[in-house]
C-alpha atoms as a PDB file:
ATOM      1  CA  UNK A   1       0.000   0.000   0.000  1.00  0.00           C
ATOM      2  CA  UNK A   2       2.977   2.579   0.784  1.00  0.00           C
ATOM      3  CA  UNK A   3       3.817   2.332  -2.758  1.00  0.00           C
ATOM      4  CA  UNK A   4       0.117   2.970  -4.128  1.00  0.00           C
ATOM      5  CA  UNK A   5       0.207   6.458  -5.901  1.00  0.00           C
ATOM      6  CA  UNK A   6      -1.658   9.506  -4.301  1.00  0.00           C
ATOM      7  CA  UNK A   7      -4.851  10.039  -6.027  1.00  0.00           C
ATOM      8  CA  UNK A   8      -5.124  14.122  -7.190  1.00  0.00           C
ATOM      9  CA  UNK A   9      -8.227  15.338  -8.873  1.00  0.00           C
ATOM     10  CA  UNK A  10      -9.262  19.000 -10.416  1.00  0.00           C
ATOM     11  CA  UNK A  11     -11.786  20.197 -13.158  1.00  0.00           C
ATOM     12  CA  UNK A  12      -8.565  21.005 -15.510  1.00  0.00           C
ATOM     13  CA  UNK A  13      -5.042  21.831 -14.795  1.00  0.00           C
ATOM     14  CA  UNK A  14      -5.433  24.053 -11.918  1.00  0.00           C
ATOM     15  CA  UNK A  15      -4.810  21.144  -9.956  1.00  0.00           C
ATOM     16  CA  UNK A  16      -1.262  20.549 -10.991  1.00  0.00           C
ATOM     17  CA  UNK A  17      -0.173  23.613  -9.012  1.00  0.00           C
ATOM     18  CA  UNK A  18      -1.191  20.966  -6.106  1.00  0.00           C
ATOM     19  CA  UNK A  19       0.239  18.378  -7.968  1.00  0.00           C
ATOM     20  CA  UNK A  20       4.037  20.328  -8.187  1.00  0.00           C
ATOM     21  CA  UNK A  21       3.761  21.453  -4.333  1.00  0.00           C
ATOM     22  CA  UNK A  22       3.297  17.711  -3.714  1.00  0.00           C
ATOM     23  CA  UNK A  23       6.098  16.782  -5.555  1.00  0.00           C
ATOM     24  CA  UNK A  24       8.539  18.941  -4.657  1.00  0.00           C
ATOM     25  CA  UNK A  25       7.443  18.608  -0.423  1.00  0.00           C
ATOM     26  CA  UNK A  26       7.629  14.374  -1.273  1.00  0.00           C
ATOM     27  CA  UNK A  27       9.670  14.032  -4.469  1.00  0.00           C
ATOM     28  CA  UNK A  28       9.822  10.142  -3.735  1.00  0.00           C
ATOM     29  CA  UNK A  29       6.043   9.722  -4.080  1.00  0.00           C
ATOM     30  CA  UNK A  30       4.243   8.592  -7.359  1.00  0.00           C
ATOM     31  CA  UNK A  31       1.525  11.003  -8.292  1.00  0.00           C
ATOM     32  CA  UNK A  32      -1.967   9.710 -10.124  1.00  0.00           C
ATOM     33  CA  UNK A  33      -3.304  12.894 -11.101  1.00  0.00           C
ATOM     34  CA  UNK A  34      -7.126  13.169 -13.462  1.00  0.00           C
ATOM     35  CA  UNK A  35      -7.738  16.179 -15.013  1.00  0.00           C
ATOM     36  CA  UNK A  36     -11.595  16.098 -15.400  1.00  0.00           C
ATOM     37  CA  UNK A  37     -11.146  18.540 -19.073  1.00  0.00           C
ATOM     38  CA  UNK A  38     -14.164  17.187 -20.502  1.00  0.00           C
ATOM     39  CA  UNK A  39     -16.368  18.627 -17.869  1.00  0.00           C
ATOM     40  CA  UNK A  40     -14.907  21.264 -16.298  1.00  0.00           C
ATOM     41  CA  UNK A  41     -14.591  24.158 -15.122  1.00  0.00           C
ATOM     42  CA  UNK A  42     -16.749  23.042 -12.302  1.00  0.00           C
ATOM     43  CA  UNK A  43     -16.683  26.803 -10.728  1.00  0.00           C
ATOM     44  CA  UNK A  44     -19.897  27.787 -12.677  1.00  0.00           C
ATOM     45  CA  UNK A  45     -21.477  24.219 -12.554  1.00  0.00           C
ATOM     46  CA  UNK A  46     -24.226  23.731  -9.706  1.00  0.00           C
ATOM     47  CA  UNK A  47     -23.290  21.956  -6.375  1.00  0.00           C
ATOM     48  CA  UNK A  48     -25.340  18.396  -6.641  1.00  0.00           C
ATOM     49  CA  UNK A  49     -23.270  18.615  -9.993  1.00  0.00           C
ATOM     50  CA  UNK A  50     -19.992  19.408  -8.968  1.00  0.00           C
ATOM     51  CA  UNK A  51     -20.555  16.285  -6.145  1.00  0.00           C
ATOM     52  CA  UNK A  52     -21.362  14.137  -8.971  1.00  0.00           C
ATOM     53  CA  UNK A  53     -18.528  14.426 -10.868  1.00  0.00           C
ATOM     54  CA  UNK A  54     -16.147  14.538  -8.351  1.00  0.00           C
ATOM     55  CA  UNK A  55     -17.764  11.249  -6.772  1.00  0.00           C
ATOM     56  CA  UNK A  56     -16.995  10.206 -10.542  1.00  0.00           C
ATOM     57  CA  UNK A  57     -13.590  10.676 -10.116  1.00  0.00           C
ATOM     58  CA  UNK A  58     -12.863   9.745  -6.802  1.00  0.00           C
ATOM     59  CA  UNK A  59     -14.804   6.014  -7.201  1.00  0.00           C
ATOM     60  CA  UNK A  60     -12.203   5.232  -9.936  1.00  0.00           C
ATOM     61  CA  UNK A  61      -8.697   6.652  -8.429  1.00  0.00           C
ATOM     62  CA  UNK A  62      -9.826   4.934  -5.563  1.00  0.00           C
ATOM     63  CA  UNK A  63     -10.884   1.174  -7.742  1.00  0.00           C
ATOM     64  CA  UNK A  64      -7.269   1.666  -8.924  1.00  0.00           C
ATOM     65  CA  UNK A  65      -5.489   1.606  -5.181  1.00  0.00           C
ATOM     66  CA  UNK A  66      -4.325   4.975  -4.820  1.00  0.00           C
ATOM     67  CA  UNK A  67      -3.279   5.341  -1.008  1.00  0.00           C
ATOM     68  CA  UNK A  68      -4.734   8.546  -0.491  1.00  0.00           C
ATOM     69  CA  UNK A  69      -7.266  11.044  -2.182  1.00  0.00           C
ATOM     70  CA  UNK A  70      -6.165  14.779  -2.287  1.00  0.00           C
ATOM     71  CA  UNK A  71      -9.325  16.984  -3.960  1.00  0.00           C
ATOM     72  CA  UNK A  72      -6.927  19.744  -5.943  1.00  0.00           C
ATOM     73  CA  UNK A  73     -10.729  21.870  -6.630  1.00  0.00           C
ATOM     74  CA  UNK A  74     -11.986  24.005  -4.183  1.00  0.00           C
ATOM     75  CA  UNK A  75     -15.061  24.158  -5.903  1.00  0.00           C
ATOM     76  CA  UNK A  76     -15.281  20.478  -5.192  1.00  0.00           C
ATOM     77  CA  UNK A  77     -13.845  20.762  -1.725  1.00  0.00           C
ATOM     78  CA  UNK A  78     -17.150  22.690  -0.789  1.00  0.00           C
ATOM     79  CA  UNK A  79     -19.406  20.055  -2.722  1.00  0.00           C
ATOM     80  CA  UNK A  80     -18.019  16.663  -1.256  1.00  0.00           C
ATOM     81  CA  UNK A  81     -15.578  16.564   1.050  1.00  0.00           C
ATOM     82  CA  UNK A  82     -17.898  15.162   3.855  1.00  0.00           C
ATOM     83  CA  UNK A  83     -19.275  12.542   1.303  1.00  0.00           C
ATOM     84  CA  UNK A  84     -15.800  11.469   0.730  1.00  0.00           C
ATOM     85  CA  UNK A  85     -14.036  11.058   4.238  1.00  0.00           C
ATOM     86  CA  UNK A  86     -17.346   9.227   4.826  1.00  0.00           C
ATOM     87  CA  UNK A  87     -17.750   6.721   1.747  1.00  0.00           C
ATOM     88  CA  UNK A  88     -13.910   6.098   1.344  1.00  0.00           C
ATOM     89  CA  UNK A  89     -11.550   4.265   3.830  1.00  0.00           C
ATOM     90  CA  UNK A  90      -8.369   6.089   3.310  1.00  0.00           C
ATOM     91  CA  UNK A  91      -7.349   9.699   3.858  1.00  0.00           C
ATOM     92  CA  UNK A  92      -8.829  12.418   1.629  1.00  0.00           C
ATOM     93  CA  UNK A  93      -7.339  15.924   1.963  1.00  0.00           C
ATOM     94  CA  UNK A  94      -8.946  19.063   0.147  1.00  0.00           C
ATOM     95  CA  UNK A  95      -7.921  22.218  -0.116  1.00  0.00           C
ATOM     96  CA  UNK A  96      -9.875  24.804   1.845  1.00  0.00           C
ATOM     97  CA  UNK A  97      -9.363  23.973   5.628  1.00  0.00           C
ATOM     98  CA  UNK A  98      -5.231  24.183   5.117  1.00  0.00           C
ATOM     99  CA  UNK A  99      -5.682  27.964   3.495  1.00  0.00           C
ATOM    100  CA  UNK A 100      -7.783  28.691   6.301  1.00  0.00           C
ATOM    101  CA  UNK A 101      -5.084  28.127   9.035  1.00  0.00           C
ATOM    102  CA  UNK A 102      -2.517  29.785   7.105  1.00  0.00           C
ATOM    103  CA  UNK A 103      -4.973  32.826   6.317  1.00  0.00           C
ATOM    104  CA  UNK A 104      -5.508  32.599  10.405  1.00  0.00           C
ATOM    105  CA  UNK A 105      -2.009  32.747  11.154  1.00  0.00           C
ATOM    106  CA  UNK A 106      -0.642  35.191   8.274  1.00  0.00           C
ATOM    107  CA  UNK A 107      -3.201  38.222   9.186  1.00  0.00           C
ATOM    108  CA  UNK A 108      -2.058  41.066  10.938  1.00  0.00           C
ATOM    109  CA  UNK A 109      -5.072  43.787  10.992  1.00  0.00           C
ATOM    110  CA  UNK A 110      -7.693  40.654  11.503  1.00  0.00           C
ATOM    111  CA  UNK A 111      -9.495  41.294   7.799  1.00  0.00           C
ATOM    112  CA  UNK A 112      -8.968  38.468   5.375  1.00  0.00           C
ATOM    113  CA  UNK A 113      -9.977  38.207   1.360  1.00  0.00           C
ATOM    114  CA  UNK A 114     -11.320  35.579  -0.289  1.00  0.00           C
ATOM    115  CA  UNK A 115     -10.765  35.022  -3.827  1.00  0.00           C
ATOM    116  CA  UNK A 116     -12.703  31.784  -5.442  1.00  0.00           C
ATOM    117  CA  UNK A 117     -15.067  30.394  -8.311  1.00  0.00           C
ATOM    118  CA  UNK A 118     -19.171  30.887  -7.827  1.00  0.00           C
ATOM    119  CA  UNK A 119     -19.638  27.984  -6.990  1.00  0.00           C
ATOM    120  CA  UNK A 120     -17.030  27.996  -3.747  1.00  0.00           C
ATOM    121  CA  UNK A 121     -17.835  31.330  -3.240  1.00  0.00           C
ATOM    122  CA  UNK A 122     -21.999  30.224  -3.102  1.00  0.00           C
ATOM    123  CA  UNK A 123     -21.297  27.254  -0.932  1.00  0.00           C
ATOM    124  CA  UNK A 124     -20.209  29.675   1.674  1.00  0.00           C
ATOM    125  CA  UNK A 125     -17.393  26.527   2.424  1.00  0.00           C
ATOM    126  CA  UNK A 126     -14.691  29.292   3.405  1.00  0.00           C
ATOM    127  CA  UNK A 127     -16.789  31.668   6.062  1.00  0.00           C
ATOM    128  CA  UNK A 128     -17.844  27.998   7.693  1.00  0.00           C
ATOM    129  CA  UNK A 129     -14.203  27.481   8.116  1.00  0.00           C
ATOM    130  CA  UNK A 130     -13.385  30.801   9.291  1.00  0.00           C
ATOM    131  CA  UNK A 131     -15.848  30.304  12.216  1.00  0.00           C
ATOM    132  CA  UNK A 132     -13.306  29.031  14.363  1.00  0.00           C
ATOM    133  CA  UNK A 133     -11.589  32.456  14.006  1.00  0.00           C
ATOM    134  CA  UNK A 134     -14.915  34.506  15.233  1.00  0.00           C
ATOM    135  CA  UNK A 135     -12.470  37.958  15.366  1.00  0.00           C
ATOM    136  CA  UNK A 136     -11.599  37.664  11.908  1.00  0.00           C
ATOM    137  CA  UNK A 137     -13.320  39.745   8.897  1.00  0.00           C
ATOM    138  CA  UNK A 138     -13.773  38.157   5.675  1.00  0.00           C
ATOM    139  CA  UNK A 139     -14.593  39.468   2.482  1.00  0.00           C
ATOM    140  CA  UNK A 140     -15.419  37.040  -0.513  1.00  0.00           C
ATOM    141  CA  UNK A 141     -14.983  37.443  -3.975  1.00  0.00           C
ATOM    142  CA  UNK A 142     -16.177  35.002  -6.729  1.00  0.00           C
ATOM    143  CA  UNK A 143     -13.246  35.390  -9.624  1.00  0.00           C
ATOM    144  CA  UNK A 144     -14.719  33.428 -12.719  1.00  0.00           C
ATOM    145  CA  UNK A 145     -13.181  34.566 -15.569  1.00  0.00           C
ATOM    146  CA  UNK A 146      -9.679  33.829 -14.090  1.00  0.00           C
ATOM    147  CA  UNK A 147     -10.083  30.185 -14.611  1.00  0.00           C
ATOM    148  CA  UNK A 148     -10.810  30.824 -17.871  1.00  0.00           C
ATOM    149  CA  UNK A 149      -7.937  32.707 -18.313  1.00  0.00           C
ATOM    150  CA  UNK A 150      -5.784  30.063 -16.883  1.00  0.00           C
ATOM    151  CA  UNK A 151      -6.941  26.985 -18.748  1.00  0.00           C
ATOM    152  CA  UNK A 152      -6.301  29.112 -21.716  1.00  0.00           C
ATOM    153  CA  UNK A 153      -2.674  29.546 -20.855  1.00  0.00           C
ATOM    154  CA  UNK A 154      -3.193  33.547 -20.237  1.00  0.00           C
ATOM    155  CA  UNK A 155      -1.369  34.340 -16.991  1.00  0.00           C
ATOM    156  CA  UNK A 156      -0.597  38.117 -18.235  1.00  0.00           C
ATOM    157  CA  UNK A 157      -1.342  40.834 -19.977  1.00  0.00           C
ATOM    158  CA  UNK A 158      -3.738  43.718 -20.716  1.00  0.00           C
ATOM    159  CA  UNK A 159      -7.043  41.992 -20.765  1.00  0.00           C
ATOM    160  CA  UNK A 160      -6.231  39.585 -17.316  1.00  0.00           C
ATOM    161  CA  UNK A 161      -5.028  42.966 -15.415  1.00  0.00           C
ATOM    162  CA  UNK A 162      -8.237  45.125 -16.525  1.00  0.00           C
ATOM    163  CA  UNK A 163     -10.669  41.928 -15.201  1.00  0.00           C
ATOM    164  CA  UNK A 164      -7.893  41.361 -12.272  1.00  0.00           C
ATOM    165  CA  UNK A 165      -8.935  44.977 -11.315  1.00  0.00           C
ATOM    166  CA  UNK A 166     -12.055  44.801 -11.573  1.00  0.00           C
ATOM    167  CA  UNK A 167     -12.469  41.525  -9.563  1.00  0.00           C
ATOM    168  CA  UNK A 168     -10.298  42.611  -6.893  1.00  0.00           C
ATOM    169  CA  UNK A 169     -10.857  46.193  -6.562  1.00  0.00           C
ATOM    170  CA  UNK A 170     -13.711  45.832  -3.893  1.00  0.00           C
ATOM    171  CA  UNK A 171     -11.269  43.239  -1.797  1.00  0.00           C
ATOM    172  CA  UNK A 172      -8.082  45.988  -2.093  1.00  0.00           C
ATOM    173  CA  UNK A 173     -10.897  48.683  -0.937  1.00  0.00           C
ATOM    174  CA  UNK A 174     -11.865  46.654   1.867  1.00  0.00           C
ATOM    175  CA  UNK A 175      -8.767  46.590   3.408  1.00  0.00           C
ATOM    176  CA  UNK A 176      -7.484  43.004   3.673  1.00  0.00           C
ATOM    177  CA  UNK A 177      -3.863  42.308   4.484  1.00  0.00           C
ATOM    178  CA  UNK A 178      -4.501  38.659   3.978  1.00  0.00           C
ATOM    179  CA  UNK A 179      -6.002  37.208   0.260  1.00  0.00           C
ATOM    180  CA  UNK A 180      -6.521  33.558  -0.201  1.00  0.00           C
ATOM    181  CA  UNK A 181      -6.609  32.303  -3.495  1.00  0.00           C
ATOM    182  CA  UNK A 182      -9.735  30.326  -3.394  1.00  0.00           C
ATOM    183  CA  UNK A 183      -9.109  28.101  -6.447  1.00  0.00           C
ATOM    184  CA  UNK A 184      -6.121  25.652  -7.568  1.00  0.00           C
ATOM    185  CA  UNK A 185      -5.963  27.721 -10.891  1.00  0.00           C
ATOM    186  CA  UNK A 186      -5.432  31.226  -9.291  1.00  0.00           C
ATOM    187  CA  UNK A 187      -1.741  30.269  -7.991  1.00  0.00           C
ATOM    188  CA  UNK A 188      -0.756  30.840 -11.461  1.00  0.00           C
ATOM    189  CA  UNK A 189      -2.007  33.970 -11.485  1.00  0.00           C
ATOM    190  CA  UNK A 190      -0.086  34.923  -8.490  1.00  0.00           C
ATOM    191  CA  UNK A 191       2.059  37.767 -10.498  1.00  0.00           C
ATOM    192  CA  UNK A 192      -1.343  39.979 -11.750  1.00  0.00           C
ATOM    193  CA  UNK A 193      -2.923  39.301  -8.494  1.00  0.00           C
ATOM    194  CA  UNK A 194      -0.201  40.707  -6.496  1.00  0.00           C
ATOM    195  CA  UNK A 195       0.505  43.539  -8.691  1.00  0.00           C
ATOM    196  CA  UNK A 196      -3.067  44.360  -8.002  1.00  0.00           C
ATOM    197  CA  UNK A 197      -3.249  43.833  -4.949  1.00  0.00           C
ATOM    198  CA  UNK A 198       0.129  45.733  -3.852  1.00  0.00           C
ATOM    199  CA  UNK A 199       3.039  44.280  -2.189  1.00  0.00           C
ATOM    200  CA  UNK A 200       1.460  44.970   1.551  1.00  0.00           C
ATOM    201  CA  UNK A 201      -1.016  41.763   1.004  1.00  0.00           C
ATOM    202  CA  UNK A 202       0.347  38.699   1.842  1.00  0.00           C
ATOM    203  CA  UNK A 203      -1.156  35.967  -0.699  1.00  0.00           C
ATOM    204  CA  UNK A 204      -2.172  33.056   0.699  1.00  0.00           C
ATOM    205  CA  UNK A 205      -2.102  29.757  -2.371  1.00  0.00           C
ATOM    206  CA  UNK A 206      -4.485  26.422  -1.542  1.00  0.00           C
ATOM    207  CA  UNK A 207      -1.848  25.005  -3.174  1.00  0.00           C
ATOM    208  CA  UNK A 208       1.443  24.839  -1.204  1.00  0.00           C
ATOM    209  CA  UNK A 209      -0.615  24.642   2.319  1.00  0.00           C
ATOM    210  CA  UNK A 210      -2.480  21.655   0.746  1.00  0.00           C
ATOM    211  CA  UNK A 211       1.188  20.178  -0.058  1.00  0.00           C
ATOM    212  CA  UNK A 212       1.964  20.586   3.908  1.00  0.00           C
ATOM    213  CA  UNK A 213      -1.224  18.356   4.856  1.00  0.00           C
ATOM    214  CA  UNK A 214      -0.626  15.104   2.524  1.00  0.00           C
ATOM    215  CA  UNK A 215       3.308  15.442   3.646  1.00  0.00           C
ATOM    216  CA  UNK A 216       1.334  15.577   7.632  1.00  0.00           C
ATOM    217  CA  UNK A 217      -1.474  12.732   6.549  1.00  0.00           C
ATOM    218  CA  UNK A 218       1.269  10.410   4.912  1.00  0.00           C
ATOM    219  CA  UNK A 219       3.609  10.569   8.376  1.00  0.00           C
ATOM    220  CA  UNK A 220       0.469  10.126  10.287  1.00  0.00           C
ATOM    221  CA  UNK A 221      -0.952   7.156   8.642  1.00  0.00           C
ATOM    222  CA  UNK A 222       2.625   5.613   7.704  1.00  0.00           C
ATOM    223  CA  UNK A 223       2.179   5.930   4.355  1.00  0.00           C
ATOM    224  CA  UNK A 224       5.520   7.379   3.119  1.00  0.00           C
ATOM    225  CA  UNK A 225       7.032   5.653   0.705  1.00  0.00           C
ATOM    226  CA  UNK A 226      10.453   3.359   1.490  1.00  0.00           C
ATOM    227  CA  UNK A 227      13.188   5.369   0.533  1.00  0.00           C
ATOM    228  CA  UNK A 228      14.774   2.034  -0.859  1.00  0.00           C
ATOM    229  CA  UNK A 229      12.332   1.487  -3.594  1.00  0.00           C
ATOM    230  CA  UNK A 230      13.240   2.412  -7.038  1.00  0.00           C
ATOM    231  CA  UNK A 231      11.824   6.480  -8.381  1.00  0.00           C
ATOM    232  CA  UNK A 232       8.203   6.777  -8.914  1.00  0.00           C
ATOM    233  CA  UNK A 233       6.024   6.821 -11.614  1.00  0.00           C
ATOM    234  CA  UNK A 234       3.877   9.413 -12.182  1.00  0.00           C
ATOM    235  CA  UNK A 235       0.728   9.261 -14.194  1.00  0.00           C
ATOM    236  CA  UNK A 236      -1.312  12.191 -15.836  1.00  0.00           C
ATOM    237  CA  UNK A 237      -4.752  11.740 -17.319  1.00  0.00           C
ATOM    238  CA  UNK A 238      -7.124  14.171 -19.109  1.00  0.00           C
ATOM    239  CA  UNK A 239     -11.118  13.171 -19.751  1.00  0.00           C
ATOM    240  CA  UNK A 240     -10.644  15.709 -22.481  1.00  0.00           C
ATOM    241  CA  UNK A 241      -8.376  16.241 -25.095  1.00  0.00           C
ATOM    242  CA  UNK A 242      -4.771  15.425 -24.222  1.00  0.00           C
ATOM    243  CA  UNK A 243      -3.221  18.473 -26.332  1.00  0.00           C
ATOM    244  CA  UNK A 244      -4.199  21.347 -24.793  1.00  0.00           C
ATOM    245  CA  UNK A 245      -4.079  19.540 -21.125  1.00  0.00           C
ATOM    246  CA  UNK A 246       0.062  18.458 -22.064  1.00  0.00           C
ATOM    247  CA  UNK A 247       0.682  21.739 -23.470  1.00  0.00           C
ATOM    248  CA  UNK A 248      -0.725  23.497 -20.535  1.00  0.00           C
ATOM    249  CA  UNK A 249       0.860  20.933 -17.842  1.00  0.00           C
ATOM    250  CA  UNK A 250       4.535  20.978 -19.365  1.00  0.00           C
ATOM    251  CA  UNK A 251       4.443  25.020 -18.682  1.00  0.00           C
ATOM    252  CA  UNK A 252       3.029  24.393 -15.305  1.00  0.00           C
ATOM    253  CA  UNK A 253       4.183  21.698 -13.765  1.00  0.00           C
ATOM    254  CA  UNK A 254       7.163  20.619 -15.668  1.00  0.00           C
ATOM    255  CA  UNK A 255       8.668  17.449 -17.351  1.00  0.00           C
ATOM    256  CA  UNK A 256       7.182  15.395 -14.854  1.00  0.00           C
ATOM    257  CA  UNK A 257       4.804  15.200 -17.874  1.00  0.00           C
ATOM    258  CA  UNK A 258       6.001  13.307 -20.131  1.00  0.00           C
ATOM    259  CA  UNK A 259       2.792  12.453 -21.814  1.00  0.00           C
ATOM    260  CA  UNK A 260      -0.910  12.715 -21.507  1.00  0.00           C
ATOM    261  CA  UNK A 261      -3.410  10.978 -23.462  1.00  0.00           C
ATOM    262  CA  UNK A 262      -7.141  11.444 -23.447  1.00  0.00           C
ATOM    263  CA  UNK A 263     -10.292   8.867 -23.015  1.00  0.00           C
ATOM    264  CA  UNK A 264     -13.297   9.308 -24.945  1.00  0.00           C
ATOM    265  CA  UNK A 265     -15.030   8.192 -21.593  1.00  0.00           C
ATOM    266  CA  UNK A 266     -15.917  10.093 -18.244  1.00  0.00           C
ATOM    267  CA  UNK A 267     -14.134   8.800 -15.366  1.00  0.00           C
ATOM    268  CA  UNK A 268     -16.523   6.083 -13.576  1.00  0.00           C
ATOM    269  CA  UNK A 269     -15.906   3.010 -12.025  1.00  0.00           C
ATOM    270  CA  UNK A 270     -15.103   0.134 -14.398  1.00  0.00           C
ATOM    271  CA  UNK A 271     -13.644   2.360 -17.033  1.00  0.00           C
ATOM    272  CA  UNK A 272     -10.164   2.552 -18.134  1.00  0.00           C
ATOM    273  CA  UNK A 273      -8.680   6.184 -17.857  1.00  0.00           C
ATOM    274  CA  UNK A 274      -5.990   7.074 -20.513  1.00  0.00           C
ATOM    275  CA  UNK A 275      -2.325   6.999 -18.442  1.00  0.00           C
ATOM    276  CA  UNK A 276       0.935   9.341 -19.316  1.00  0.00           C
ATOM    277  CA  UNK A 277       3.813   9.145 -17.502  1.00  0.00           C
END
């Protein structure tokens, strides 16, 4: 079981920023990572739907023996996390709690942004994880053209900074010292978001705390890999098509992709998923 890969899931490629803190916090771990391209974004998609899919996805990483599930979508986060440390008997992290604690912790005025997709931002999953921090103020701000931007491979330039400034405008005038970047895509969108924003607001990415927890859950449950065995394998899979998804995963991740291919199939249980590694 220690040398099972860790299961990683996201609408699109947003995930992979969860997917590189991963492997640079546990370099010696294999990495099964679904990109779910054929129906995502799931931002904009209703809750019950979001759930579904992700359910989707989860049923068949964990049919294939991964030794953990890490939900790389905060839009699915919000939708199933509670479904899935219920139905599933090994650990399942997600990405909102871990932003939460270092959003906690980073403040220094006690008033906190929110950046995130409609649907995350509707699900009201980040003030119900705030409530442990009653002093805090937090103001929410649902982002969705930025996904869009990102699964297009746009990370600058004059269009992204005049919706960038628009979007965040009402958070900068609010007068947050702390913004979390609600959604696995927006971590690649750190350099417009900052510039926005203005040095004085410490960023806060889903991403790198999320990296901290399966490195935590894998010492906890004794689930590192042996340091003896041979390097791991990593696998990449796309639901959609596998050009844009490689294309878009070499620039953000890195050669850890060697190769993607696509299925013609959504991910359920009893299908075969196309594998790259």
């Amino acid at each position: 079981m220690n040398d099972a890969p860790i299961g990683i899931f996201d609408s699109g490629v947003g995930g992979l920023t969860v997917a590189r803190a991963v492997l640079d916090q546990l370099p010696h771990e294999p990495v099964m990572y679904v990109g779910d391209t054929a129906r995502g974004p799931y931002g904009p998609r209703p809750i019950a739907q979001v759930r579904e899919y992700a359910l989707d996805v989860m049923d068949t990483l964990v049919a294939e023996g991964v030794k953990m599930l890490v939900i790389a979508c905060n839009s699915a986060s919000s939708a199933v996390l509670r479904d899935a440390r219920e139905r599933y008997d090994i650990p399942v992290v997600e990405v909102i709690q871990p932003a939460v604690r270092r959003a906690v912790a980073a403040t220094r005025n006690g008033h906190v942004g929110v950046i995130a997709t409609r649907a995350t931002v509707t699900s009201r999953a980040y003030e119900d994880s705030f409530a442990a921090a009653p002093h805090l103020r937090i103001t929410t701000q649902a982002c969705p053209r930025f996904v869009e931007f990102v699964e297009a491979g746009i990370t600058h330039g004059p269009e992204l900074e005049t919706v960038a400034r628009e979007y965040l405008e009402p958070v900068r005038a609010a007068g947050v010292d702390t913004l979390v970047l609600g959604c696995t895509h927006y971590p690649l969108l750190t350099g417009v978001v900052s510039y926005v924003m203005g040095e004085a607001v410490t960023l806060v990415s889903s991403a790198e705390e999320t990296a901290k927890d399966v490195y935590r859950t894998l010492v906890d449950h004794r689930l590192m890999r042996a340091d003896t065995l041979p390097p791991p394998r990593h696998q990449f899979r796309s639901t959609g098509d596998a050009r844009p998804f490689r294309e878009l995963g070499r620039r953000f991740l890195g050669p850890e992709i060697a190769s993607v291919e696509e299925t013609s199939e959504l991910p359920v249980v009893g299908r075969n998923l196309a594998v790259g590694s």
